[in-house]
PDB file of N, CA and C in Angstrom:
ATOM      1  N   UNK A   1      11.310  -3.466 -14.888  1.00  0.00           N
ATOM      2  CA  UNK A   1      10.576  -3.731 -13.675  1.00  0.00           C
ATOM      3  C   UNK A   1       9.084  -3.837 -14.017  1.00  0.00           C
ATOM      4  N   UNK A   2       8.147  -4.652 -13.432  1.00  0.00           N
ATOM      5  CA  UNK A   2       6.851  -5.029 -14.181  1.00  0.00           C
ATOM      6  C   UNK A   2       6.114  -4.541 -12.406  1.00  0.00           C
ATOM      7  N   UNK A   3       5.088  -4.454 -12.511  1.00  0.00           N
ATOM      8  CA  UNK A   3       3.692  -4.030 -11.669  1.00  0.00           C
ATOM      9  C   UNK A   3       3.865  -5.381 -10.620  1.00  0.00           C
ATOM     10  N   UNK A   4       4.072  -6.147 -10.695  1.00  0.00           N
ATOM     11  CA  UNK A   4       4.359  -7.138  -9.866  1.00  0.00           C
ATOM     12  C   UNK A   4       5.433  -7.484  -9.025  1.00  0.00           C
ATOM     13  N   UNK A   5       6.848  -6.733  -9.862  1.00  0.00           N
ATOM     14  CA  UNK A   5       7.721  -6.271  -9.201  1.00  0.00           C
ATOM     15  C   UNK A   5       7.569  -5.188  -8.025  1.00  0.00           C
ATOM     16  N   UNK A   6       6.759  -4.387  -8.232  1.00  0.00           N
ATOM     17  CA  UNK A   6       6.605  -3.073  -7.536  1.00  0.00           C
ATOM     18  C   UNK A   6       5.463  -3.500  -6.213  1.00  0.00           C
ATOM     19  N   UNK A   7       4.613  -4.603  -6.492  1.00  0.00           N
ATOM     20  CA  UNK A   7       3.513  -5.135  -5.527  1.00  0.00           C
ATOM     21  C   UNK A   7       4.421  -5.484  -4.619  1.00  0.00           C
ATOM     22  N   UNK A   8       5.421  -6.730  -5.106  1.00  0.00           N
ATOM     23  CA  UNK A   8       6.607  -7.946  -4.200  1.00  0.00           C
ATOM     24  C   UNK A   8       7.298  -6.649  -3.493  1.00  0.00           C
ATOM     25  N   UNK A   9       8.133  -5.520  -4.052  1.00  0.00           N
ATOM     26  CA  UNK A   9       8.379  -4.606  -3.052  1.00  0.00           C
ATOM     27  C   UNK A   9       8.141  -4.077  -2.261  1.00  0.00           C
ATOM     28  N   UNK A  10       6.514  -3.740  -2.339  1.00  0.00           N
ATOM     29  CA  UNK A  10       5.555  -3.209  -1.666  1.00  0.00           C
ATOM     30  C   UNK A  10       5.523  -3.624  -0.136  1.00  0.00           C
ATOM     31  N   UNK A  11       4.764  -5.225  -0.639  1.00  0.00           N
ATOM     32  CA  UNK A  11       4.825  -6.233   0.660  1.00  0.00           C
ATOM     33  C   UNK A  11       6.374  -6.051   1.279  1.00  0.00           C
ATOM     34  N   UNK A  12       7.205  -6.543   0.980  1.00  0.00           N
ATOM     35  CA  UNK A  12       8.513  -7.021   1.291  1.00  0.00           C
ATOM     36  C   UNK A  12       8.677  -5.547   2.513  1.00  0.00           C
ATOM     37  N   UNK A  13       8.530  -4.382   1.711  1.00  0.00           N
ATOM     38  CA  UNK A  13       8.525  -3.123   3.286  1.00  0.00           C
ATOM     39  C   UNK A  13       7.779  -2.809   4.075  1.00  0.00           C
ATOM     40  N   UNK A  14       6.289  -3.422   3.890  1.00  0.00           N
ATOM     41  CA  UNK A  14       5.576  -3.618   4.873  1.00  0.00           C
ATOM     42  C   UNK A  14       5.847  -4.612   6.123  1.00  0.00           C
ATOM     43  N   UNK A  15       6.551  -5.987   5.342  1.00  0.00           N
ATOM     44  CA  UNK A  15       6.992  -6.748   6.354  1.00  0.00           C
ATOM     45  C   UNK A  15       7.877  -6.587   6.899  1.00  0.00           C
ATOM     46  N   UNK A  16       8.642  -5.556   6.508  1.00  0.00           N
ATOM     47  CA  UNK A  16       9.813  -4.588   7.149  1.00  0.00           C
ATOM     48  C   UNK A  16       9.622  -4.090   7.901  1.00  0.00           C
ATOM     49  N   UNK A  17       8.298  -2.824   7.814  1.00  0.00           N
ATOM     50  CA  UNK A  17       8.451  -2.303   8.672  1.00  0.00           C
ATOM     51  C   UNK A  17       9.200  -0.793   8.239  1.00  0.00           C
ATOM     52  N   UNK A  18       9.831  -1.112   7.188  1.00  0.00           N
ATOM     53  CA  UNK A  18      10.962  -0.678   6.562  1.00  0.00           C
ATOM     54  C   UNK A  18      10.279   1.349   5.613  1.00  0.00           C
ATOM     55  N   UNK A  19       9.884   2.269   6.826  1.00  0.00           N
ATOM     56  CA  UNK A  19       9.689   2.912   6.223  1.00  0.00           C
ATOM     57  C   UNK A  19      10.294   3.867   4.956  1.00  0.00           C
ATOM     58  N   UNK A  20      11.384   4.144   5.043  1.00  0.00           N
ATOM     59  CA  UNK A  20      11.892   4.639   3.895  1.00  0.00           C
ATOM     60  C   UNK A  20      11.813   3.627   2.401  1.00  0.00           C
ATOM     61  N   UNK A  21      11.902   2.498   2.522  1.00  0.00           N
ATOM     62  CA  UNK A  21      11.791   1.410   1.061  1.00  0.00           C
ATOM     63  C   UNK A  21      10.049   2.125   1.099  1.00  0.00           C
ATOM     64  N   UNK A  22       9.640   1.812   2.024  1.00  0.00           N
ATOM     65  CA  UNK A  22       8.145   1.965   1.342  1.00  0.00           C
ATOM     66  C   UNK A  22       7.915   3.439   0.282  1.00  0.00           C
ATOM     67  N   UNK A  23       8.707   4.454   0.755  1.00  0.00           N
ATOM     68  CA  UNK A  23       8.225   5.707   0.747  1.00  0.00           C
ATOM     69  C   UNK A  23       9.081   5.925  -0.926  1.00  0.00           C
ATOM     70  N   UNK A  24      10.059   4.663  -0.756  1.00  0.00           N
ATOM     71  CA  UNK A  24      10.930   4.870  -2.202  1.00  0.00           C
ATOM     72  C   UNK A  24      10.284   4.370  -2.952  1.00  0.00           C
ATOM     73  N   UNK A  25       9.175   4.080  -2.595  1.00  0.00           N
ATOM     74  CA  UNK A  25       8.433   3.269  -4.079  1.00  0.00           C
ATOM     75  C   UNK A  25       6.734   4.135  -4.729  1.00  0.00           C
ATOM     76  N   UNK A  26       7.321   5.772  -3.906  1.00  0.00           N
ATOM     77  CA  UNK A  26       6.077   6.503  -4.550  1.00  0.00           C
ATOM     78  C   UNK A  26       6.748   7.712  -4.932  1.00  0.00           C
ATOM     79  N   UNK A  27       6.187   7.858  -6.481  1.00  0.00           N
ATOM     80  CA  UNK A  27       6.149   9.016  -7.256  1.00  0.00           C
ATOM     81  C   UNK A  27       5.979  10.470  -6.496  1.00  0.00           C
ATOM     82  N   UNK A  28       6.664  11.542  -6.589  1.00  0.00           N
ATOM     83  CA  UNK A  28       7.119  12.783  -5.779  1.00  0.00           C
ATOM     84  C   UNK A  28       5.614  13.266  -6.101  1.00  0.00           C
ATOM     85  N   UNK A  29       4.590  13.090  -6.988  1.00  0.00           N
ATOM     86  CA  UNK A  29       3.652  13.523  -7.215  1.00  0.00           C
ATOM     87  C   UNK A  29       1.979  12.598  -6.571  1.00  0.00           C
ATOM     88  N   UNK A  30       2.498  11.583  -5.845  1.00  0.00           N
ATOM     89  CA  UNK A  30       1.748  10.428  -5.179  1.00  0.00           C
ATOM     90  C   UNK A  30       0.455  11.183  -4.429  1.00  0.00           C
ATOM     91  N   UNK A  31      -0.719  10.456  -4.508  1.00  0.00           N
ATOM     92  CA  UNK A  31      -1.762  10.793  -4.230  1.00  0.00           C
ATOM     93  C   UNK A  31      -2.008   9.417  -3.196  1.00  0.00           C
ATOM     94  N   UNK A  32      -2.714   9.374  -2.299  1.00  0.00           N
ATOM     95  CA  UNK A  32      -2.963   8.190  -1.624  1.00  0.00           C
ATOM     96  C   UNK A  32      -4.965   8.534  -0.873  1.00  0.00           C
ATOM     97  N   UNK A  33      -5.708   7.504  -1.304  1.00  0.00           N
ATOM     98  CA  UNK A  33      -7.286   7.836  -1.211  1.00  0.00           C
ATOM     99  C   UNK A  33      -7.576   6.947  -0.093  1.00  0.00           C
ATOM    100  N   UNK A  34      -7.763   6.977   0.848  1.00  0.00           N
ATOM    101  CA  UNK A  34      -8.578   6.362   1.501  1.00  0.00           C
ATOM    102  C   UNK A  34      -9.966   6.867   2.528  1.00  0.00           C
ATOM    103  N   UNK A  35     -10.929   5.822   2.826  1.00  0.00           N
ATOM    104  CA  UNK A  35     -11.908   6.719   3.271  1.00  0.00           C
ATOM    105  C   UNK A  35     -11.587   7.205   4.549  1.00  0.00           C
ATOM    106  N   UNK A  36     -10.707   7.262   5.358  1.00  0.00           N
ATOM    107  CA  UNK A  36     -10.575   8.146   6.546  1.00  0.00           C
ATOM    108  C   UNK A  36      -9.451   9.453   6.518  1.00  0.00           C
ATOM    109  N   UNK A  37      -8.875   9.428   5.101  1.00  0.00           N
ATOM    110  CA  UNK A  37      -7.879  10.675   4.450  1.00  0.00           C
ATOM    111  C   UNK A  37      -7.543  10.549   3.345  1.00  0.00           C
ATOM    112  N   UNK A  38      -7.563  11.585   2.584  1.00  0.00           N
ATOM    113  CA  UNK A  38      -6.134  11.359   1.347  1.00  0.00           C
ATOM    114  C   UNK A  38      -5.106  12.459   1.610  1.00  0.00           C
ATOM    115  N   UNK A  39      -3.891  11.763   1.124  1.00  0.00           N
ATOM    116  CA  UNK A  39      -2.557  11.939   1.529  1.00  0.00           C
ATOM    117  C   UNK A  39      -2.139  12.292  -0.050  1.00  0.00           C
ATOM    118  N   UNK A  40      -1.670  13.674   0.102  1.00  0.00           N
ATOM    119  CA  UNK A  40      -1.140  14.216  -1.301  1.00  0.00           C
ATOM    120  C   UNK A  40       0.285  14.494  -1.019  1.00  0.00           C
ATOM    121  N   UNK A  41       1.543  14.283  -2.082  1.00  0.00           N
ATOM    122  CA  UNK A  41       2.689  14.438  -1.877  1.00  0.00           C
ATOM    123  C   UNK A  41       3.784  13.982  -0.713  1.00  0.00           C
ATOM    124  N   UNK A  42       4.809  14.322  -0.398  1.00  0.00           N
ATOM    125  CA  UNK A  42       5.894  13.215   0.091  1.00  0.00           C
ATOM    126  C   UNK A  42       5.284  13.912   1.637  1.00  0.00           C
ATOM    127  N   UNK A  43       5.316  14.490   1.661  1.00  0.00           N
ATOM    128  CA  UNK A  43       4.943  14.759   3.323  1.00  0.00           C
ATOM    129  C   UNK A  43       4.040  14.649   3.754  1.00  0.00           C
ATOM    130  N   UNK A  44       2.820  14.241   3.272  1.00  0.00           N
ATOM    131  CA  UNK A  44       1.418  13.881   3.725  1.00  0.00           C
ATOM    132  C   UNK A  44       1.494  11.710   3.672  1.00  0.00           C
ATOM    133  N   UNK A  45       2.195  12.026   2.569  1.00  0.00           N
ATOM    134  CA  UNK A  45       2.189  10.303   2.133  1.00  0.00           C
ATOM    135  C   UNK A  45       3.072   9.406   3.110  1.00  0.00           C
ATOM    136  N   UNK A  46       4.631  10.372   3.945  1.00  0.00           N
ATOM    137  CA  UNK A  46       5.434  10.203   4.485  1.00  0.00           C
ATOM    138  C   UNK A  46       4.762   9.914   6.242  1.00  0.00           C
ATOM    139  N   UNK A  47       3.587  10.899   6.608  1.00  0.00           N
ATOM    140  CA  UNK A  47       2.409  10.866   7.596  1.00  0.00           C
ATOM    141  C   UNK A  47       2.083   9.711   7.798  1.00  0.00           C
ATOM    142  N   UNK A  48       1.146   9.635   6.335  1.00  0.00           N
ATOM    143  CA  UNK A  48      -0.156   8.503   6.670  1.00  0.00           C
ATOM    144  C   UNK A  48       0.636   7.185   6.677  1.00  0.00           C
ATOM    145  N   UNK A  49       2.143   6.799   6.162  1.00  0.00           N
ATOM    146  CA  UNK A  49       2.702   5.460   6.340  1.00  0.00           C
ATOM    147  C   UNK A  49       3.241   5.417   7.701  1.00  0.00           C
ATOM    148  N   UNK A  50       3.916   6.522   8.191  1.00  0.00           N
ATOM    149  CA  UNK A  50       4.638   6.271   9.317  1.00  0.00           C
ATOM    150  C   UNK A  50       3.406   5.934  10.313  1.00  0.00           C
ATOM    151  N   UNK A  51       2.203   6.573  10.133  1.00  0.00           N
ATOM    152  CA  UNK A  51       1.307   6.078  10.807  1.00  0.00           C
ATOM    153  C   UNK A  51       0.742   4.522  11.024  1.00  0.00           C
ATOM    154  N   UNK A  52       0.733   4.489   9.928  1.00  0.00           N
ATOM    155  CA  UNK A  52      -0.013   2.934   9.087  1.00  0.00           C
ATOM    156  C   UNK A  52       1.106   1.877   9.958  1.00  0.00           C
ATOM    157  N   UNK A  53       2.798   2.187  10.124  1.00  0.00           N
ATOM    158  CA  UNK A  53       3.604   1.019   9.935  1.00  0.00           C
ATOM    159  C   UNK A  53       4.012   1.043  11.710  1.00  0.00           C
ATOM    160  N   UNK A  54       3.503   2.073  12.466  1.00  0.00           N
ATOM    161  CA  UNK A  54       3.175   2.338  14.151  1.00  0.00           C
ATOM    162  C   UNK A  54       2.697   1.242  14.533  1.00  0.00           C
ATOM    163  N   UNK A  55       1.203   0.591  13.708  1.00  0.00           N
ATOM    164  CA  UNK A  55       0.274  -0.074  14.093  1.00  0.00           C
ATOM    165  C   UNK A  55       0.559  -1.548  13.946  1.00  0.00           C
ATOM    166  N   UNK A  56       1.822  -1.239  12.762  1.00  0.00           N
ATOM    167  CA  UNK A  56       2.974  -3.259  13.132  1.00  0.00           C
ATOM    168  C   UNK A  56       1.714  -3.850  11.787  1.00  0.00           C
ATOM    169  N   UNK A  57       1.439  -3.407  10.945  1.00  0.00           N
ATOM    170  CA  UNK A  57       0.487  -4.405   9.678  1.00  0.00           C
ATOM    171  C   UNK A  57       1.302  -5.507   9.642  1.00  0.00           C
ATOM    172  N   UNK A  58       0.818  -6.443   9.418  1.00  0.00           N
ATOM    173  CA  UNK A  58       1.505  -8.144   8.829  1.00  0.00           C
ATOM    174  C   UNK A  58       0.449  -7.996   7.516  1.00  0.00           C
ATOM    175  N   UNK A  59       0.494  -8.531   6.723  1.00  0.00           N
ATOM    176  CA  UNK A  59       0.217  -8.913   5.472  1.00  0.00           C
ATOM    177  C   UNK A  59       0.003 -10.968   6.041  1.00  0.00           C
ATOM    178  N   UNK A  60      -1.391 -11.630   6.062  1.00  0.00           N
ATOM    179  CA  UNK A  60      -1.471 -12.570   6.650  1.00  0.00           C
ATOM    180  C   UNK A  60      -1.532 -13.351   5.488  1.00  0.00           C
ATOM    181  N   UNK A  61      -2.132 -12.663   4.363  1.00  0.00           N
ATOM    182  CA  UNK A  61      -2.819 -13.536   3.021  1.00  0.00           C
ATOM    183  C   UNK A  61      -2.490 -12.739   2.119  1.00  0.00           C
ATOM    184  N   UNK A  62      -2.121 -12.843   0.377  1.00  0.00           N
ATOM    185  CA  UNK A  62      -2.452 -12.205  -0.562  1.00  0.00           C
ATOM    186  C   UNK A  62      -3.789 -13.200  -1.195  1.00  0.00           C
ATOM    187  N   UNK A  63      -4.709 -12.433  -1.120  1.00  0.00           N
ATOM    188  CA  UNK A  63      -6.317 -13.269  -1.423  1.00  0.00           C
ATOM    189  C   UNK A  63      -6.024 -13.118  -2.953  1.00  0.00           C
ATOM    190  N   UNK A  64      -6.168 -12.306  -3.694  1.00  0.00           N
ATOM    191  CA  UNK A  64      -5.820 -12.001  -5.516  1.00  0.00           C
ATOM    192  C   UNK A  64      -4.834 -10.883  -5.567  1.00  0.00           C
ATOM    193  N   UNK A  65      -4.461 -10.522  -6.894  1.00  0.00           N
ATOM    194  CA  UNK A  65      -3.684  -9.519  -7.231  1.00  0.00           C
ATOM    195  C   UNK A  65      -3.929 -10.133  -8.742  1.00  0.00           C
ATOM    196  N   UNK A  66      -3.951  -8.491  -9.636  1.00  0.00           N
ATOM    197  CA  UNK A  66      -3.945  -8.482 -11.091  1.00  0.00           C
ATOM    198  C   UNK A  66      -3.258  -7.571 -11.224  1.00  0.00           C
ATOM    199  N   UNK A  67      -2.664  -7.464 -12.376  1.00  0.00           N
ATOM    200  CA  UNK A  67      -1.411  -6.733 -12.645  1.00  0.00           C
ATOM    201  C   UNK A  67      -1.796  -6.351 -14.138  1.00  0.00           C
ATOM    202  N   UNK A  68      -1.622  -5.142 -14.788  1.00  0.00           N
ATOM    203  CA  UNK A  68      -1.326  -4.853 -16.617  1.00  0.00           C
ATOM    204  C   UNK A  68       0.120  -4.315 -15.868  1.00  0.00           C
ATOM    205  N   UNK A  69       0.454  -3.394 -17.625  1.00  0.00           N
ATOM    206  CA  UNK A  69       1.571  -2.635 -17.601  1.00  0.00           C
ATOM    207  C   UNK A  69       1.340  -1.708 -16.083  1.00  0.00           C
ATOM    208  N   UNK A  70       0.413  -0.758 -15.752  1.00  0.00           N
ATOM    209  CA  UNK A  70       0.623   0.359 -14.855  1.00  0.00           C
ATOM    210  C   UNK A  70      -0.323   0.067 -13.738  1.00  0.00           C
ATOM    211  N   UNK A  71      -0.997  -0.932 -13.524  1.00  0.00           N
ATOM    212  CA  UNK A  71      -2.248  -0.981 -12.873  1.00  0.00           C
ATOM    213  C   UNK A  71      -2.328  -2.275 -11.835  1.00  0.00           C
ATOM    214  N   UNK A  72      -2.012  -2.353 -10.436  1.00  0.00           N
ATOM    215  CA  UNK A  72      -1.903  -3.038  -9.475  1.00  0.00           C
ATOM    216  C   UNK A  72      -3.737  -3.333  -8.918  1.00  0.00           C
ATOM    217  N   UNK A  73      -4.429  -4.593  -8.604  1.00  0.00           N
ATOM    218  CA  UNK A  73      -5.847  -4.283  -7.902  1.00  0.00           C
ATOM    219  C   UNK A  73      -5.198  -5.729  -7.272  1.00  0.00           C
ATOM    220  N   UNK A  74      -5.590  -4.995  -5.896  1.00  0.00           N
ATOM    221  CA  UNK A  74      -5.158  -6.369  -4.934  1.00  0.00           C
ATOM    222  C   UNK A  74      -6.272  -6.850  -3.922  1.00  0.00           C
ATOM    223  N   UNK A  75      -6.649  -7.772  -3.268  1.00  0.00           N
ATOM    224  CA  UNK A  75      -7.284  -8.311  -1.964  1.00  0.00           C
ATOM    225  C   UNK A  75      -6.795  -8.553  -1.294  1.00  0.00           C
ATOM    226  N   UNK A  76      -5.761  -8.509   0.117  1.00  0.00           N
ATOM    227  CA  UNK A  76      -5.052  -9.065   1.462  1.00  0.00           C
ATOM    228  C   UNK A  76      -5.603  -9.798   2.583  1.00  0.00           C
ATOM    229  N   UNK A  77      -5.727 -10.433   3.435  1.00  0.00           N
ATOM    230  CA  UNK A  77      -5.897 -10.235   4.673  1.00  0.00           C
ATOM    231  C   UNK A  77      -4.987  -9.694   5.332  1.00  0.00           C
ATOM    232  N   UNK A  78      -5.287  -9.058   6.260  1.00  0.00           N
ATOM    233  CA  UNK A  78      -3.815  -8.735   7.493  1.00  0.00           C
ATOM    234  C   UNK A  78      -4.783  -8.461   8.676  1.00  0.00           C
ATOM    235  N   UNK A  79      -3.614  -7.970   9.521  1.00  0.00           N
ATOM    236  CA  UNK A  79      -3.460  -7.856  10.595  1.00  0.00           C
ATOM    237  C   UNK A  79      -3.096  -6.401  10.854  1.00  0.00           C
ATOM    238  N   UNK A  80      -4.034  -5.563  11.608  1.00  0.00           N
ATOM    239  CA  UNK A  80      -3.348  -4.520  11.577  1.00  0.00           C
ATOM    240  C   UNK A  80      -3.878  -3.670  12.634  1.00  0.00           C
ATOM    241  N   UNK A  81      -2.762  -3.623  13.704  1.00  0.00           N
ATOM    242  CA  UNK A  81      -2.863  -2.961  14.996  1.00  0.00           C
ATOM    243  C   UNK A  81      -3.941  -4.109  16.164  1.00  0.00           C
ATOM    244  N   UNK A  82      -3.099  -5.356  15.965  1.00  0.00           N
ATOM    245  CA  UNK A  82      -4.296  -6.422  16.612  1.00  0.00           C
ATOM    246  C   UNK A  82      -5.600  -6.750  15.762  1.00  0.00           C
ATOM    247  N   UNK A  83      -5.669  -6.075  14.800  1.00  0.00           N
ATOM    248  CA  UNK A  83      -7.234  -6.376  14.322  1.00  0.00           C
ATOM    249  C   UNK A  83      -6.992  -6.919  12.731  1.00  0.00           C
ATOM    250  N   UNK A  84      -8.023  -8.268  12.712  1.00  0.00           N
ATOM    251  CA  UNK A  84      -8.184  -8.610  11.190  1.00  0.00           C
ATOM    252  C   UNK A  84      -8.544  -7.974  10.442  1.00  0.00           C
ATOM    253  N   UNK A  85      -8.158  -7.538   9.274  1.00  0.00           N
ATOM    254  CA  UNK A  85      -9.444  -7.075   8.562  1.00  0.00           C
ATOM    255  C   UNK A  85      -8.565  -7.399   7.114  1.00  0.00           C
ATOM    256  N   UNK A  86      -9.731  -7.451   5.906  1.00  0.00           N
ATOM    257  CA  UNK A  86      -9.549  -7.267   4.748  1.00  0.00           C
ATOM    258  C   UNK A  86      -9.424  -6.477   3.768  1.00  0.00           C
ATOM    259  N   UNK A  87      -8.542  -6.108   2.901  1.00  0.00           N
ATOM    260  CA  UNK A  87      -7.956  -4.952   2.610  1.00  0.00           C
ATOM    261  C   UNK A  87      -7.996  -4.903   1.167  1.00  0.00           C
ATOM    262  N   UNK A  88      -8.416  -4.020  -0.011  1.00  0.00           N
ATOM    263  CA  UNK A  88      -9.082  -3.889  -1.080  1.00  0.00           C
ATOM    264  C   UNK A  88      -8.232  -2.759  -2.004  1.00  0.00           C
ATOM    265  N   UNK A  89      -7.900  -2.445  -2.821  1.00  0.00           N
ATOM    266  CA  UNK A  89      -6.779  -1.224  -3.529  1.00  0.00           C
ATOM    267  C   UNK A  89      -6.222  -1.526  -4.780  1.00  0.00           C
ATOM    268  N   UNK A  90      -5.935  -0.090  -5.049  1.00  0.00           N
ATOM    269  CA  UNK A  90      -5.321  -0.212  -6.630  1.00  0.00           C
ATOM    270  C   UNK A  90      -4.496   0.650  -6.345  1.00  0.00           C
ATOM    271  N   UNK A  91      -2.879   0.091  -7.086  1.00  0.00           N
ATOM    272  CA  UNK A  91      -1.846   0.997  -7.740  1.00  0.00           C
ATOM    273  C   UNK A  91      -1.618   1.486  -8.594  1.00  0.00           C
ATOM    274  N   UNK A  92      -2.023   2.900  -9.080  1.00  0.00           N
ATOM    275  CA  UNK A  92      -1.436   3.030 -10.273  1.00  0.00           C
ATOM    276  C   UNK A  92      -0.001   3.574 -10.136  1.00  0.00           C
ATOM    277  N   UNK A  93       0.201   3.206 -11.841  1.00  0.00           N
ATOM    278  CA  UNK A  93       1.733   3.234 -11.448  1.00  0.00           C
ATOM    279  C   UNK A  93       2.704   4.159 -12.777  1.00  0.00           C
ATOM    280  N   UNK A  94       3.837   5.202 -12.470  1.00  0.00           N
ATOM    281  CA  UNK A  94       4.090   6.334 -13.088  1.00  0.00           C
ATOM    282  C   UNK A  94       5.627   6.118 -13.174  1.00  0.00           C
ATOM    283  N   UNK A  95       6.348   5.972 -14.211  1.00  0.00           N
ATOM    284  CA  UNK A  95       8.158   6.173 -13.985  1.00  0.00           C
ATOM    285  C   UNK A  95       8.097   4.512 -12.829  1.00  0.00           C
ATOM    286  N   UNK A  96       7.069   3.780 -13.027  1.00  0.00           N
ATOM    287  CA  UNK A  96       7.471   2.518 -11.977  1.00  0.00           C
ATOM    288  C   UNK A  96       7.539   2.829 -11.062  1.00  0.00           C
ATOM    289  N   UNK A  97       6.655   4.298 -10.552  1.00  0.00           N
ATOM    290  CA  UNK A  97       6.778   4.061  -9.059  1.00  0.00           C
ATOM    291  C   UNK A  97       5.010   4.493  -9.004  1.00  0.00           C
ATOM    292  N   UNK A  98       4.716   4.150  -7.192  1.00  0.00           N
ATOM    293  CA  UNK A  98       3.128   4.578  -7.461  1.00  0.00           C
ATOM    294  C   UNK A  98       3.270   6.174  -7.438  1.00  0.00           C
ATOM    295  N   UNK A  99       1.640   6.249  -8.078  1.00  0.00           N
ATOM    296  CA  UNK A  99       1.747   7.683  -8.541  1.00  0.00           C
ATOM    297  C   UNK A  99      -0.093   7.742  -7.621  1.00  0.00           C
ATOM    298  N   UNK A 100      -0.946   6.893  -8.074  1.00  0.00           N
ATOM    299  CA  UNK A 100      -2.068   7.156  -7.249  1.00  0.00           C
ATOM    300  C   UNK A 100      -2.056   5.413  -6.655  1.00  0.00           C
ATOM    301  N   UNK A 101      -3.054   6.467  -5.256  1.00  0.00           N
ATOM    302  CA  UNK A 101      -3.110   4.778  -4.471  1.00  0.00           C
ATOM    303  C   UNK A 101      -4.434   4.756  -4.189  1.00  0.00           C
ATOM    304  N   UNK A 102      -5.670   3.887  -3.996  1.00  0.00           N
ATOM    305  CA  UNK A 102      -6.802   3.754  -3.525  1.00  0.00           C
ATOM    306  C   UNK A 102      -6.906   2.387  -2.245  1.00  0.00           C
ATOM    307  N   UNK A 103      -7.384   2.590  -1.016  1.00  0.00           N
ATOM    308  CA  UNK A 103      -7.157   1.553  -0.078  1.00  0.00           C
ATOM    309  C   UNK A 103      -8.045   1.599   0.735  1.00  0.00           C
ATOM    310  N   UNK A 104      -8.824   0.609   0.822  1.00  0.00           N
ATOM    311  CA  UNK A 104     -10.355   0.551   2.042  1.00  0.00           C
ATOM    312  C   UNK A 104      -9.631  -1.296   2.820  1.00  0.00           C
ATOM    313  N   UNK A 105     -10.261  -0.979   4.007  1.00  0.00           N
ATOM    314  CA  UNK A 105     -10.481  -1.998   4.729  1.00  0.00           C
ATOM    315  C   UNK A 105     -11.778  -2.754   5.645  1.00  0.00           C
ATOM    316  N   UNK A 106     -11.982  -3.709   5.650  1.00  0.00           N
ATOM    317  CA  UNK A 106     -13.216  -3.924   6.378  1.00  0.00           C
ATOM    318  C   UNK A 106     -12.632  -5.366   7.587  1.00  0.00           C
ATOM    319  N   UNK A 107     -13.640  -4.944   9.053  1.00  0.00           N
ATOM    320  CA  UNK A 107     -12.924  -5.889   9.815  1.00  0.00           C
ATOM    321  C   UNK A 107     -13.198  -7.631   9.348  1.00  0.00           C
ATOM    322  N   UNK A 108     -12.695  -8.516   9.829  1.00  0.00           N
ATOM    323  CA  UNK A 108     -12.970  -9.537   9.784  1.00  0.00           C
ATOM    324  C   UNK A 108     -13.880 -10.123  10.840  1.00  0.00           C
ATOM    325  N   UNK A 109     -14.856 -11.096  10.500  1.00  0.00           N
ATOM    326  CA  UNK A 109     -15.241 -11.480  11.015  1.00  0.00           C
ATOM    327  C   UNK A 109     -14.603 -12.829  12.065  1.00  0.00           C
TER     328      UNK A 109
END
């Protein structure tokens, strides 16, 4: 399974909706950073998605994505909770699953 595999999954349960796929694709030791929380371990991480996937995200654009062996850095547009905005993050990645996550957004103009 390659870092790009694990991105295409990523999306694919966001457009789901599909909280448990999402939650199967992070390391029992998962850290998640963003500037309004970080979310440590399955029950904080299990929180901040069920929260995140309430608000209905679409994924509108993949703007870039770079990939090595362990290391996901992406750009999106979406949609999320009615509002545009652009979306910025890195996966790292542990046993192929994420292990740390970093994620900022800014609205669209």
């Amino acid at each position: 399974m390659t870092a790009q595999d694990v991105f295409d999954r990523q999306l694919a349960a966001i457009a789901a909706g599909d909280l448990d796929a999402l939650l199967a694709q992070y390391h029992p030791e998962a850290v998640v950073v963003r500037f309004d929380r970080v979310a440590s371990g399955p029950a904080e991480v299990r929180g901040l998605f069920a929260a995140y996937l309430e608000a209905k995200p679409q994924v509108d654009e993949v703007v870039s994505v770079r990939t090595s062996d362990d290391v996901i850095f992406y750009q999106a547009r979406m949609t999320v909770g009615g509002n545009r905005v652009e979306t910025y993050g890195t996966l790292v990645l542990r046993d192929g699953l994420i292990w740390r996550q970093t994620a900022a957004a800014r609205p669209l103009a």
